[in-house]
Each structure stands twice: as C-alpha cells, then as structure tokens.
C-alpha atoms as a PDB file:
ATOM      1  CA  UNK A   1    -134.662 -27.972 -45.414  1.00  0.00           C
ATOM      2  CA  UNK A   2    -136.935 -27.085 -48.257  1.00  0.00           C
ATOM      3  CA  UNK A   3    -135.239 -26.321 -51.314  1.00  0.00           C
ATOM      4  CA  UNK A   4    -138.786 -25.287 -53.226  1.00  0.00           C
ATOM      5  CA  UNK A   5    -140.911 -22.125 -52.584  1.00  0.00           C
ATOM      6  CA  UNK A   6    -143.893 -23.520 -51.285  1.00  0.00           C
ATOM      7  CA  UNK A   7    -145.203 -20.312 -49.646  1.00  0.00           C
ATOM      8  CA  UNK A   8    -149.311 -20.665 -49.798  1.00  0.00           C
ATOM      9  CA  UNK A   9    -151.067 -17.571 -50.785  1.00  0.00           C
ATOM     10  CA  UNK A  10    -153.348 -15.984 -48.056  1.00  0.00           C
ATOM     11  CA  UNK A  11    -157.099 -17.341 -47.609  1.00  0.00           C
ATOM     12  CA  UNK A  12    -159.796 -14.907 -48.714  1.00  0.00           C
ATOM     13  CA  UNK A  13    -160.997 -15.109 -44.921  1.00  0.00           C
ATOM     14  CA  UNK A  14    -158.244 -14.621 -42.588  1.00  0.00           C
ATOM     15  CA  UNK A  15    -158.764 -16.193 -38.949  1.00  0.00           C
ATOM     16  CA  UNK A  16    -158.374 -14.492 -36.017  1.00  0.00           C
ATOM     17  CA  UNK A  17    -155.189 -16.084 -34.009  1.00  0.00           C
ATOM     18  CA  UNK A  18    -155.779 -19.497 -31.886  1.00  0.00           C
ATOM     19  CA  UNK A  19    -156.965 -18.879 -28.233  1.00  0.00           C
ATOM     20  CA  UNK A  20    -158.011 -21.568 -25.788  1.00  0.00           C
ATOM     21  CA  UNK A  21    -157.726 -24.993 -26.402  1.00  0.00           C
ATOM     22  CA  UNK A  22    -157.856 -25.345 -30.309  1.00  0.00           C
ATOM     23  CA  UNK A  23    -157.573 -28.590 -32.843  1.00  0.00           C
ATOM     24  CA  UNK A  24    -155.179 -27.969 -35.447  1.00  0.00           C
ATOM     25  CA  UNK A  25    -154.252 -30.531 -38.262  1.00  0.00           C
ATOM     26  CA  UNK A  26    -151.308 -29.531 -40.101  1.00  0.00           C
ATOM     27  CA  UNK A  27    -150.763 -30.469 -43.965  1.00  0.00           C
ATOM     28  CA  UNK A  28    -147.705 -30.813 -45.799  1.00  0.00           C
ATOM     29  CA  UNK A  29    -147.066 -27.836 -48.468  1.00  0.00           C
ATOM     30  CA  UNK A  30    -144.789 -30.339 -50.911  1.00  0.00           C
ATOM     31  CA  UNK A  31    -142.948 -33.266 -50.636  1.00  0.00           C
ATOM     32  CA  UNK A  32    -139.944 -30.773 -52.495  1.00  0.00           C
ATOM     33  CA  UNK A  33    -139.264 -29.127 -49.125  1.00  0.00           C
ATOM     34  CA  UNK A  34    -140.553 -28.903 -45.162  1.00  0.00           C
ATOM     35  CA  UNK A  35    -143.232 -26.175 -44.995  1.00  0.00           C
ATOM     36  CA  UNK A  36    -146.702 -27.443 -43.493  1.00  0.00           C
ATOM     37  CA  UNK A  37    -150.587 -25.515 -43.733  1.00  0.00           C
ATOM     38  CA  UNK A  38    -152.413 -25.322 -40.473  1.00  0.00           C
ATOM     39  CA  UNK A  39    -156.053 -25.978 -40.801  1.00  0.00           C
ATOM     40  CA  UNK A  40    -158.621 -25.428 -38.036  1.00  0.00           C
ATOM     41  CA  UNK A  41    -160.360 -28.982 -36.818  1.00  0.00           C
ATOM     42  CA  UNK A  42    -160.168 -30.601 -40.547  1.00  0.00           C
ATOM     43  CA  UNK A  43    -158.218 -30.160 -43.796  1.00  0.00           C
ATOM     44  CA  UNK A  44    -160.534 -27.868 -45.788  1.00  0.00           C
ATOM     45  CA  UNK A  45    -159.819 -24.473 -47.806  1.00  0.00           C
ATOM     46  CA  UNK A  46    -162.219 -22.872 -45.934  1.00  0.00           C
ATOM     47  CA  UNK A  47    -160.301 -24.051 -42.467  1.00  0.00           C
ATOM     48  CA  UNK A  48    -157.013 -22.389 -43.813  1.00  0.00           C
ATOM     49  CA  UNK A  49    -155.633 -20.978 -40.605  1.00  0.00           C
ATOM     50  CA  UNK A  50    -151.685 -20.882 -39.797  1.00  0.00           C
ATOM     51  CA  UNK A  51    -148.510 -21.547 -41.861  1.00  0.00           C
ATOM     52  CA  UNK A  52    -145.746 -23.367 -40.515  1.00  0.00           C
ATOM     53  CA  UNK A  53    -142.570 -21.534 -42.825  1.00  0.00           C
ATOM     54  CA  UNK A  54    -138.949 -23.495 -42.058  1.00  0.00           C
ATOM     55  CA  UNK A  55    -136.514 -20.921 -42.928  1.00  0.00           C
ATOM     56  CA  UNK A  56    -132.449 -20.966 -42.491  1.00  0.00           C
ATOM     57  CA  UNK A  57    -129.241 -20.958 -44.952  1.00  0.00           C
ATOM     58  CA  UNK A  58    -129.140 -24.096 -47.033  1.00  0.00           C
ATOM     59  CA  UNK A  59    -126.690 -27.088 -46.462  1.00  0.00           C
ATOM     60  CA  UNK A  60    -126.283 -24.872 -42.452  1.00  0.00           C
ATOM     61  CA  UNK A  61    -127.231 -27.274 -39.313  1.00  0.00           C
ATOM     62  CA  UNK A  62    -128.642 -24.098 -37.610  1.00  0.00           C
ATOM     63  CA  UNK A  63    -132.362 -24.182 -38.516  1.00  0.00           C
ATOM     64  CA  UNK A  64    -135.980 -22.236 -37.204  1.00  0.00           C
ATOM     65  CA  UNK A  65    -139.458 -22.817 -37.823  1.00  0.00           C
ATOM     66  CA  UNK A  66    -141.641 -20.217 -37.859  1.00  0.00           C
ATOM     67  CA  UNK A  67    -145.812 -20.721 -37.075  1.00  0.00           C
ATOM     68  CA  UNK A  68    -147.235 -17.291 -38.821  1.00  0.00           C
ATOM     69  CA  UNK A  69    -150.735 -15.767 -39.720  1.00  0.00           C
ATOM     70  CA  UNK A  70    -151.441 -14.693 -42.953  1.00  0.00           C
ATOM     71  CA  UNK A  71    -151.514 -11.145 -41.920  1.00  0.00           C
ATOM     72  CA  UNK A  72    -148.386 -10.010 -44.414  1.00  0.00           C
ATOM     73  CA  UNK A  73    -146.838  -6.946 -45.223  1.00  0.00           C
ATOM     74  CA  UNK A  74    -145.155  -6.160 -41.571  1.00  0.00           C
ATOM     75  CA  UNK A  75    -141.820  -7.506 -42.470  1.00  0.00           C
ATOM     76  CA  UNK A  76    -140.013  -5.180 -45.830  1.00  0.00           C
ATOM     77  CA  UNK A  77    -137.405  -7.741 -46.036  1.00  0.00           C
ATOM     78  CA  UNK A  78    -139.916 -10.351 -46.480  1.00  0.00           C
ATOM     79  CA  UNK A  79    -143.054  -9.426 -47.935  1.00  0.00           C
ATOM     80  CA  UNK A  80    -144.548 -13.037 -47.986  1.00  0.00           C
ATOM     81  CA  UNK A  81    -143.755 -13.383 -44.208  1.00  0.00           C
ATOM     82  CA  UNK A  82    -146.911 -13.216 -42.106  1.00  0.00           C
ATOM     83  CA  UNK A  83    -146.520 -12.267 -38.612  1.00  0.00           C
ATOM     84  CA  UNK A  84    -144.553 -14.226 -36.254  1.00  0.00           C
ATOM     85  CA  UNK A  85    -146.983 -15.831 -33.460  1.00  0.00           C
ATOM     86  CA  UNK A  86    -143.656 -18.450 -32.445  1.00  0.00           C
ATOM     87  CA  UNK A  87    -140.715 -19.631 -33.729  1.00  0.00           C
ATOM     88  CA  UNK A  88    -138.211 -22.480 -32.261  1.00  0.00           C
ATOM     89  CA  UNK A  89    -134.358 -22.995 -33.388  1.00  0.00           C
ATOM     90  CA  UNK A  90    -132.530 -26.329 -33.380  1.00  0.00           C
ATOM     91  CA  UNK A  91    -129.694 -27.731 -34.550  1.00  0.00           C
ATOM     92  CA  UNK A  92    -130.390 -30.218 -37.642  1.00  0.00           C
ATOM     93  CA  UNK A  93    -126.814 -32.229 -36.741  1.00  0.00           C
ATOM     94  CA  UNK A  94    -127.736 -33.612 -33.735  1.00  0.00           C
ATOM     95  CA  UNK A  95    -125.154 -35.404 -31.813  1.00  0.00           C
ATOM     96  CA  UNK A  96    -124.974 -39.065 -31.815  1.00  0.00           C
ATOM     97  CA  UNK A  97    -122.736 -41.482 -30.008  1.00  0.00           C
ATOM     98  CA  UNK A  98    -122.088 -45.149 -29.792  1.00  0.00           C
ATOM     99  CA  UNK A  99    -120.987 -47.677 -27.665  1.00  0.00           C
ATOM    100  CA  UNK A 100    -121.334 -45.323 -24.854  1.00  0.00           C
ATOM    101  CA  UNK A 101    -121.434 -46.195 -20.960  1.00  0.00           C
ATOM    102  CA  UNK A 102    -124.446 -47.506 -19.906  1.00  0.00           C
ATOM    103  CA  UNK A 103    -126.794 -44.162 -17.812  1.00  0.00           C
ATOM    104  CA  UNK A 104    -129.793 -46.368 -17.443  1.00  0.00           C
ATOM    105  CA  UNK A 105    -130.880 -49.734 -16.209  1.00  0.00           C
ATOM    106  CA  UNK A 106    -133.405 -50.008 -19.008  1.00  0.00           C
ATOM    107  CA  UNK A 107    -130.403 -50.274 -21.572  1.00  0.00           C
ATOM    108  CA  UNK A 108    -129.303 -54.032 -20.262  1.00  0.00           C
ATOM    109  CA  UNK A 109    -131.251 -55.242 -23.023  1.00  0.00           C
ATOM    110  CA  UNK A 110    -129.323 -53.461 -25.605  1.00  0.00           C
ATOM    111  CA  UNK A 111    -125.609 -54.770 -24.721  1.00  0.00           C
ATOM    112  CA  UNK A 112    -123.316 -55.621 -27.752  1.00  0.00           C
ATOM    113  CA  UNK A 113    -122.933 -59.122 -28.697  1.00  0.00           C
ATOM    114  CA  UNK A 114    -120.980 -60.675 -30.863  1.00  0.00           C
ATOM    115  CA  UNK A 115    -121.379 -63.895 -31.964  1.00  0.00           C
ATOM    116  CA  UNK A 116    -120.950 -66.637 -34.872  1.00  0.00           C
ATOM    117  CA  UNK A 117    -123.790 -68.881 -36.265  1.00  0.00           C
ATOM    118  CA  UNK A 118    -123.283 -71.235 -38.613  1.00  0.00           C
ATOM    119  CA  UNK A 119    -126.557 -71.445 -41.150  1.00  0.00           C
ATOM    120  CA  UNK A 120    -126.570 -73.785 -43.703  1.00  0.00           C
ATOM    121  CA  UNK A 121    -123.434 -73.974 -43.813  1.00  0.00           C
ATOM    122  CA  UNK A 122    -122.552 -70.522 -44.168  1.00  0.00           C
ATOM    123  CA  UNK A 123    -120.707 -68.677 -41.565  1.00  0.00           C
ATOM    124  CA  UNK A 124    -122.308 -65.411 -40.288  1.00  0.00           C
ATOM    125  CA  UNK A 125    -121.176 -62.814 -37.902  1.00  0.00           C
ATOM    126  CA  UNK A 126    -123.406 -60.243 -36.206  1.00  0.00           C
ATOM    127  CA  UNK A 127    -122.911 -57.324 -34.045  1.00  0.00           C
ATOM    128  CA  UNK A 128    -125.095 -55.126 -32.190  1.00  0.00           C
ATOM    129  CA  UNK A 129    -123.916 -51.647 -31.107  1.00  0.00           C
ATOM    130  CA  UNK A 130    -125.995 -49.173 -29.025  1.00  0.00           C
ATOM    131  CA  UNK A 131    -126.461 -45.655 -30.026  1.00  0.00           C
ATOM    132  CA  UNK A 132    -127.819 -42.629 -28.444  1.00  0.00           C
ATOM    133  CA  UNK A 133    -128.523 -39.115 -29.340  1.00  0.00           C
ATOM    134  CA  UNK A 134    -129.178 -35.995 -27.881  1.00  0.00           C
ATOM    135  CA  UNK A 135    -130.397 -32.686 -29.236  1.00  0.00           C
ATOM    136  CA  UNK A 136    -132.738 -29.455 -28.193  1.00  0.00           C
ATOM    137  CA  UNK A 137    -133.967 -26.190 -29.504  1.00  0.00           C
ATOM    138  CA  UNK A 138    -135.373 -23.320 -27.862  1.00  0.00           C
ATOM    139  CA  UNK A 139    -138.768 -21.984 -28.654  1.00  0.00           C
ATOM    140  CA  UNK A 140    -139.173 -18.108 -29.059  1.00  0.00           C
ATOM    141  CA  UNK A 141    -142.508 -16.214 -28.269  1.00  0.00           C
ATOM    142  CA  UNK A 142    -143.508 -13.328 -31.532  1.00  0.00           C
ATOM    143  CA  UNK A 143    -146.336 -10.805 -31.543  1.00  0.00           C
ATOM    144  CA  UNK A 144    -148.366 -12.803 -28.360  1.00  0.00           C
ATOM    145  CA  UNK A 145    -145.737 -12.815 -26.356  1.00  0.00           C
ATOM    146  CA  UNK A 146    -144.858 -14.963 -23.335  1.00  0.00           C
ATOM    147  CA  UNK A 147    -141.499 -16.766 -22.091  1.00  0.00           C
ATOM    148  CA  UNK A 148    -139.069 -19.225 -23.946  1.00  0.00           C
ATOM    149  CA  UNK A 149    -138.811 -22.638 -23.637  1.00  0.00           C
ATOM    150  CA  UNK A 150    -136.524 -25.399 -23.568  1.00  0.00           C
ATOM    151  CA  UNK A 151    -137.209 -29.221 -24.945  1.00  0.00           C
ATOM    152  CA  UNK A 152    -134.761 -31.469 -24.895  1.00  0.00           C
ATOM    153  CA  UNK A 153    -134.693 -34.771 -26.577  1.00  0.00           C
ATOM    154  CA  UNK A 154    -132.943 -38.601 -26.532  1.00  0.00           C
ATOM    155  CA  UNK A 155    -133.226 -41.196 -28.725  1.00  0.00           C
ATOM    156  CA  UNK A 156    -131.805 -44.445 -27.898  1.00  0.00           C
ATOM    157  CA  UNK A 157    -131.749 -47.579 -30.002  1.00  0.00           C
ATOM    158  CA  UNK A 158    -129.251 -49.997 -31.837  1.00  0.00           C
ATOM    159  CA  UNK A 159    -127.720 -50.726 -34.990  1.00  0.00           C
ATOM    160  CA  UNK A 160    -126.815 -54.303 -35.898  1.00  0.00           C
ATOM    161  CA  UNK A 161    -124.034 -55.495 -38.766  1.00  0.00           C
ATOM    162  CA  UNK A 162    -124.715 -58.828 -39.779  1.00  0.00           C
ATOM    163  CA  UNK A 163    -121.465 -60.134 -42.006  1.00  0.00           C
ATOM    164  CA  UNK A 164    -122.418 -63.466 -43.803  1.00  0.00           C
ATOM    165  CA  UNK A 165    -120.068 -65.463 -46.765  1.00  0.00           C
ATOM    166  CA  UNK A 166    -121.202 -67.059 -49.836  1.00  0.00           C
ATOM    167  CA  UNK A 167    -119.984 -68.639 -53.026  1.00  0.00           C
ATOM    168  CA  UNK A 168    -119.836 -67.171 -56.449  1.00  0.00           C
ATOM    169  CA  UNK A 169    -120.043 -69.128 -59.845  1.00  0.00           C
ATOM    170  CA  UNK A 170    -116.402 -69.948 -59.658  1.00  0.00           C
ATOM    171  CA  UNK A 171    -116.654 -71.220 -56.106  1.00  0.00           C
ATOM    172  CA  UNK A 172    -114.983 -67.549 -54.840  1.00  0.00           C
ATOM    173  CA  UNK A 173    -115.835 -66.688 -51.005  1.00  0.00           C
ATOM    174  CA  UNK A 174    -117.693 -63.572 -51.123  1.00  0.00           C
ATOM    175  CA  UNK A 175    -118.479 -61.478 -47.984  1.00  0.00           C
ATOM    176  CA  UNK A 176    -121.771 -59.194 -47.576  1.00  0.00           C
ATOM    177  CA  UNK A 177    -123.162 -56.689 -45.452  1.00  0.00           C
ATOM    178  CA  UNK A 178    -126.324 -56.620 -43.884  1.00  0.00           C
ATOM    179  CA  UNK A 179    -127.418 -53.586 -41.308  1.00  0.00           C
ATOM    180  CA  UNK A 180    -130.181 -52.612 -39.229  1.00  0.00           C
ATOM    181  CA  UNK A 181    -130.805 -49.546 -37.242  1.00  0.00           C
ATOM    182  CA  UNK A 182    -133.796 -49.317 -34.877  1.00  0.00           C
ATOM    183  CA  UNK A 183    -135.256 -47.032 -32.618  1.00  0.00           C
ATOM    184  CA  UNK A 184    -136.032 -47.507 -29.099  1.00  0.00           C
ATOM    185  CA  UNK A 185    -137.289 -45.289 -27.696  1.00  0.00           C
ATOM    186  CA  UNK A 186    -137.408 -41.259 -27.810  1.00  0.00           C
ATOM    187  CA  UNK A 187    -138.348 -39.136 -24.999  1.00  0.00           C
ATOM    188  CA  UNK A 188    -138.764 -35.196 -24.913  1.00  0.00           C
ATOM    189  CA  UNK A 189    -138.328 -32.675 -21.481  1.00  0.00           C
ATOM    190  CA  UNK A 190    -139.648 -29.083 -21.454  1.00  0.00           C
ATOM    191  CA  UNK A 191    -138.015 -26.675 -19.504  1.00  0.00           C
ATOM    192  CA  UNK A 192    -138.307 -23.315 -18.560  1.00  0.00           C
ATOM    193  CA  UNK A 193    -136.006 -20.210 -18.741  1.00  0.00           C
ATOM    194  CA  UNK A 194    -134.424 -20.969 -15.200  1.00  0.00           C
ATOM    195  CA  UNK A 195    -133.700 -24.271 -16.040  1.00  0.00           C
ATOM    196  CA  UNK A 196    -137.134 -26.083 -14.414  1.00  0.00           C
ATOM    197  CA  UNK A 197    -138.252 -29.577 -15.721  1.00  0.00           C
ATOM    198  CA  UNK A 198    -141.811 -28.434 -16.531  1.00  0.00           C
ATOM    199  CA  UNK A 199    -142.954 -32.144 -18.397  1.00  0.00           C
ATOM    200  CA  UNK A 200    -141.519 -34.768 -19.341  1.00  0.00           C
ATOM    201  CA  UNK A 201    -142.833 -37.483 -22.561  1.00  0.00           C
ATOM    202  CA  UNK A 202    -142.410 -39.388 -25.199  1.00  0.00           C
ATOM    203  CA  UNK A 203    -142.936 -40.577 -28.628  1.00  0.00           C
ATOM    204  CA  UNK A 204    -145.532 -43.662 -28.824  1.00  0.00           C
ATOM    205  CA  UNK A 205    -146.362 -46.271 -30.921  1.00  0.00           C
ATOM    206  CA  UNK A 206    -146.587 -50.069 -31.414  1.00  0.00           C
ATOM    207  CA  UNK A 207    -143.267 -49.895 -33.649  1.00  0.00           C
ATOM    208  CA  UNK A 208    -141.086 -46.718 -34.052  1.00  0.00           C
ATOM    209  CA  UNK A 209    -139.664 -48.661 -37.082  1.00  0.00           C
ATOM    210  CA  UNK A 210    -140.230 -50.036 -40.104  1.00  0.00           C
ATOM    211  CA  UNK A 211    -143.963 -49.245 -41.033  1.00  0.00           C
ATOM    212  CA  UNK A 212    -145.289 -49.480 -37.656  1.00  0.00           C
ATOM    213  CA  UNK A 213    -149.078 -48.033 -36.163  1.00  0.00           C
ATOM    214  CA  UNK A 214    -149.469 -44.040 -35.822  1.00  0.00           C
ATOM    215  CA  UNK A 215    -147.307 -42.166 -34.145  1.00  0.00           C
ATOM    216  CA  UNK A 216    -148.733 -40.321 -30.944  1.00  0.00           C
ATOM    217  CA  UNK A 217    -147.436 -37.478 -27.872  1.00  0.00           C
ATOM    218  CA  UNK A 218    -149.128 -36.799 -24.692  1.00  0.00           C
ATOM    219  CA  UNK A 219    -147.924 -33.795 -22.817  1.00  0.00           C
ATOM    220  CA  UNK A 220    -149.361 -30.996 -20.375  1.00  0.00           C
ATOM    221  CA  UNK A 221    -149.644 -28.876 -23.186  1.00  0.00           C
ATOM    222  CA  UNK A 222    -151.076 -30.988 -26.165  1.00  0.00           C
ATOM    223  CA  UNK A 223    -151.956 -34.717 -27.527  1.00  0.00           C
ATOM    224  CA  UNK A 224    -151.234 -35.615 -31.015  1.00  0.00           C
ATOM    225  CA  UNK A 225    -151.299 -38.294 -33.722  1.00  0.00           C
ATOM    226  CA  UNK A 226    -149.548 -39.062 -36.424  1.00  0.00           C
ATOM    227  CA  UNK A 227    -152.160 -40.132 -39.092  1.00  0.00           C
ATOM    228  CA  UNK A 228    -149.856 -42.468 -41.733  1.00  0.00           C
ATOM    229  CA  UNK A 229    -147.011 -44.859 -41.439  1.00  0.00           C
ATOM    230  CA  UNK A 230    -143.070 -44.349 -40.255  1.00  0.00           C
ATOM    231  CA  UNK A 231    -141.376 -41.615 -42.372  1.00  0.00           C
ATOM    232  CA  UNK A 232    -144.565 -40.381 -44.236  1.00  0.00           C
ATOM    233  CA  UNK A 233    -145.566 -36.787 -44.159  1.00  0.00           C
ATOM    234  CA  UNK A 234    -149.251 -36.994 -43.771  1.00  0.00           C
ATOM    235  CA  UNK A 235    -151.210 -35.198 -41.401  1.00  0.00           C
ATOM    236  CA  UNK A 236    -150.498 -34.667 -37.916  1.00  0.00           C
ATOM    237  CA  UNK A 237    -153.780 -33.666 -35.787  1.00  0.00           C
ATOM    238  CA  UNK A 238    -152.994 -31.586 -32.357  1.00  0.00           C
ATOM    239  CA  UNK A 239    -155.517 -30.982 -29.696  1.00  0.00           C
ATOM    240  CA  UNK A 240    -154.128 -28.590 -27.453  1.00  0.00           C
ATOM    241  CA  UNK A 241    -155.077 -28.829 -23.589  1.00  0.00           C
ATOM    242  CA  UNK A 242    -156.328 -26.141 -21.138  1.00  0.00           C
ATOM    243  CA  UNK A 243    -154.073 -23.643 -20.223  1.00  0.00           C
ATOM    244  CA  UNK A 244    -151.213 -23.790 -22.782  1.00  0.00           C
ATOM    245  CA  UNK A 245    -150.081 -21.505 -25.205  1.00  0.00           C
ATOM    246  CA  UNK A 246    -152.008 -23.116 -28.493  1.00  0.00           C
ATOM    247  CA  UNK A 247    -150.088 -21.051 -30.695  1.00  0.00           C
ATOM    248  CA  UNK A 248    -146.886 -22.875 -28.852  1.00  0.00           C
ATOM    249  CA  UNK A 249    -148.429 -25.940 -28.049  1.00  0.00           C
ATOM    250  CA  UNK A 250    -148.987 -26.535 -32.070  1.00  0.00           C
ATOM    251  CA  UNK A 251    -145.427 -25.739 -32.861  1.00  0.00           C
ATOM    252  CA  UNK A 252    -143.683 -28.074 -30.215  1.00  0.00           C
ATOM    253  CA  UNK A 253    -146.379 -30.789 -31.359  1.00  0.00           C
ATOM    254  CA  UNK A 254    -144.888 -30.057 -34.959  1.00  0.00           C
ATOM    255  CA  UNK A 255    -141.536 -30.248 -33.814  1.00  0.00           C
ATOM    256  CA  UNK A 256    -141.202 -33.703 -32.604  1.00  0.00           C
ATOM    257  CA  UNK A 257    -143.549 -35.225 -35.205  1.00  0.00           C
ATOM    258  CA  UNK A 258    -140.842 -33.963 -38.142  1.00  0.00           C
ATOM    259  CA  UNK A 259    -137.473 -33.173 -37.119  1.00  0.00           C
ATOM    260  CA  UNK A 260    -137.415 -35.608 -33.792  1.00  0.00           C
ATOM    261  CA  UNK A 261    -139.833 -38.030 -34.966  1.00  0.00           C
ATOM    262  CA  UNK A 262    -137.990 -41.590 -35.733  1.00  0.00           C
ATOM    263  CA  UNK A 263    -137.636 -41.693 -39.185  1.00  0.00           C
ATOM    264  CA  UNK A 264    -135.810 -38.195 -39.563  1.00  0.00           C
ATOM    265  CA  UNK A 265    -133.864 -39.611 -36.324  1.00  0.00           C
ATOM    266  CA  UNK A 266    -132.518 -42.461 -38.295  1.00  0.00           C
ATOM    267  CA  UNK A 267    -131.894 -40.474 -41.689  1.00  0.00           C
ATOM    268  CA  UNK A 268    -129.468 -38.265 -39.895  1.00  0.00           C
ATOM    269  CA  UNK A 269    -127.549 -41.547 -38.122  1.00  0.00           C
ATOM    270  CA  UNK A 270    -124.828 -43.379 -40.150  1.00  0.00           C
ATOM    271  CA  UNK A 271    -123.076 -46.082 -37.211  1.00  0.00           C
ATOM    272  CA  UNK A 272    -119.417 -46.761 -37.958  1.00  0.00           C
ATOM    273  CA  UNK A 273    -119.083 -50.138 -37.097  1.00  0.00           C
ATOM    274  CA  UNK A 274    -115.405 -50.103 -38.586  1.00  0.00           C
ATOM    275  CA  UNK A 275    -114.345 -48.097 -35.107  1.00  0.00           C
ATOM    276  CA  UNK A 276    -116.173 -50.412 -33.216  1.00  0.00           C
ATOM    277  CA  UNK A 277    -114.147 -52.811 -30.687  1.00  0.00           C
ATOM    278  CA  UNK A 278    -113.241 -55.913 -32.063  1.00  0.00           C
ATOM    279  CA  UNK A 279    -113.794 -55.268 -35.864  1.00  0.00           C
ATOM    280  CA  UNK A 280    -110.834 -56.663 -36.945  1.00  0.00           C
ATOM    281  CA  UNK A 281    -112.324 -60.552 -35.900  1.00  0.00           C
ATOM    282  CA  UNK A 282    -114.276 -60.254 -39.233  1.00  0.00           C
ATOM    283  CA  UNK A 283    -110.952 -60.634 -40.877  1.00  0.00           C
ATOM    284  CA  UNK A 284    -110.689 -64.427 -39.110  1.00  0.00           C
ATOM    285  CA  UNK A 285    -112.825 -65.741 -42.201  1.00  0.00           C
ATOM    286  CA  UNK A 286    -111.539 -63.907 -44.881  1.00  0.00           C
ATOM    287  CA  UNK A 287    -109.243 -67.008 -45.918  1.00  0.00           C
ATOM    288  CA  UNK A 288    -110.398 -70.376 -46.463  1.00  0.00           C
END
C-alpha cells in the first residue's frame, strides 16, 4: 500500500472513457507507494488518460484498486477522486501452505528431499519443501456499468534450506543458512457471478525468478507485457481484445502484473522450515 500521496493532477485535455479494443500502458506514480498513470498507446503527457488510485486502511489486508477518469468533483468526501469506471478488492494476506498433499500430477517434480552431500569436506544438508498459495478478488463495475467478476489465482513453487558447516579461526564448527524460494508457476481463472469458469491463464516467462525475460498474460479479454525485469515497476503495456470490457480488461491486466505477479508473490511468503518434518536431523551434526 502506498504510504505517499501520489495523486496526479488532471491533464489539460481530458479523454473521453476507453471503448473498443484500446492499448493502454500504465506508468508507475512513485516508487514511495502503488498508484500507476494510464496513458493511451505510449507514455506521453499528451496521452494522459486513466489513473489507477490503490486505496484502503494502512497496515489492513483488505485492499481495492480503483481505475478512474479525471473527471473530479462527484465524490464530497474525496475531492481528488475522479469517477469510478472499475474497482476490484483482494485480500493482500493471501494464504499460503506447505508441504501440502499432492492435487496435481505436474507437482512429482517438486517432492521434498532430503539429503547429505559431502563437499570438500564439508557436510551439507538440503531440503526442499513445496508451497502453494491461493488468493482472489472480485472486480466491481462504476459509472459504465456491467456484472462482477471473479479471478482466482495459484501459485505453486518451492523453497529450499540448504544447512552447510564450516570452521572459524579457532577451529569452532559453525553452521549457516542458505534459502531459496522459487516460483513455478502461477495461473489465474475468471469467473462469473453464478460461479462459471469463463477463462482460464497464466503468468509467462522464460524465468518467473531471479531477473528473468518479460513477464507476459494472454486471456479472452487482453494480452500484456511486462516491459523490465522480476520485481521492477516499469511499464506494463495492455492491448485489450474484441469484445471485453477495456475499462475492466486494463484493471485485471494490472492486477496480476502487481499484486499476483511473482515477485510480490514471494515478498509476502516466509516458509517455516523449523515445522517441517524431520527438522530435528539437522541437530545430528551439531557435535563433532
């Protein structure tokens, strides 16, 4: 959540709202906080078009993002607030769990292991847990109108503890910590207000970790990239597709770019390994 007021001030020309398939690029307002500019086809201050405003209590894990025009004024409360084309809600403490049962073949390949290698003559220890988490917010129609919409999300991916001993000066056993959490994969399903799978996608890329190529999403309603590396905030470009909502379209694209993209996925994950099952075996080469 931004802690900064970052609130842009209204272009001299306001545009008229999006309608039919549109190409937005959204711009981040300052790196203090988790507001975004809309510009129409490229990042220019004559393209100024939408504002994407992240409101909610601070330190809460209830949070809403609201895509507004810069028509202000309609809102006494909030006199900086333009009007409302969408808005989505989401929870910001996901649930994660670990070590949990296996509800896919494609997770064989991330089993826990445990085992001991002995590397130049230090002993090392590594463990591997799988993790999962699982999340969704509901996206709200404003002034256009329309229905409201579902997306859920799951991440998968592992963490791995890698225990290793060395010796200090004075010949003392000393025992350090390595860790690794990765991503696997992250996929995204849309639903409907009667509960109806409407799509189904995910989040691509070459790596979802550690500084890999662009991000990108292809759905029914929109195909986006990612311009910059894992965990930056540069510019994500949206092309919305024929017959979906742009206005809606632009803020679901936002939505799993920054708070379900992989980087903000792995910020909010700390894996206890101390719970895990057989923990205590690190304790075997404590003593000489």
């Amino acid at each position: 959540m931004g802690c900064c007021e970052s609130t842009p001030e209204a272009p001299d020309e306001i545009l008229p709202n999006p309608q039919g398939e549109c190409k937005f690029v959204t711009k981040s307002c300052s790196m203090f906080n988790s507001d975004y500019e809309v510009f129409r086809d490229f990042v220019d201050k004559k393209n100024r078009w939408l504002f994407l405003n992240k409101v909610g209590k601070r330190f809460s894990s209830e949070a809403k993002v609201q895509l507004e025009n810069y028509i202000r004024g309609t809102n006494p409360e909030e006199k900086k607030e333009g009007q409302i084309l969408w808005s989505v809600k989401y929870d910001e403490n996901p649930e994660y769990k670990q070590e949990y049962d296996s509800d896919s073949s494609n997770d064989s390949d991330m089993s826990m292991t445990r085992f001991l290698d002995i590397f130049g003559g230090n002993q090392r220890h590594t463990v591997v847990l799988k993790w999962k988490m699982e999340s969704k917010a509901k996206f709200i129609p404003g002034i256009l109108g329309g229905a409201n919409y579902t997306i859920k999300v799951k991440a998968k991916g592992t963490a791995e503890r890698e225990v290793y001993y060395n010796r200090d000066m004075d010949g003392n056993r000393e025992r350090q910590y390595k860790d690794d959490v990765e991503v696997k994969k992250i996929t995204c399903k849309v639903y409907d207000e009667a509960g109806n799978v409407l799509d189904k996608f995910k989040c691509m890329g070459k790596s979802l970790n550690h500084g890999g190529s662009n991000l990108k999403w292809d759905c029914a309603a929109f195909k986006s990239e990612c311009t910059g590396s894992w965990g930056s905030r540069e510019a994500l470009t949206v092309h919305t597709k024929p017959g979906a909502d742009p206005s809606m379209a632009l803020l679901m694209a936002h939505l799993v770019a920054t708070e379900f993209s992989p980087s903000e996925i792995l910020a909010d994950f700390s894996p206890n390994f101390n719970e895990m099952r057989g923990m205590h075996y690190y304790d075997d080469y404590d003593s000489d």
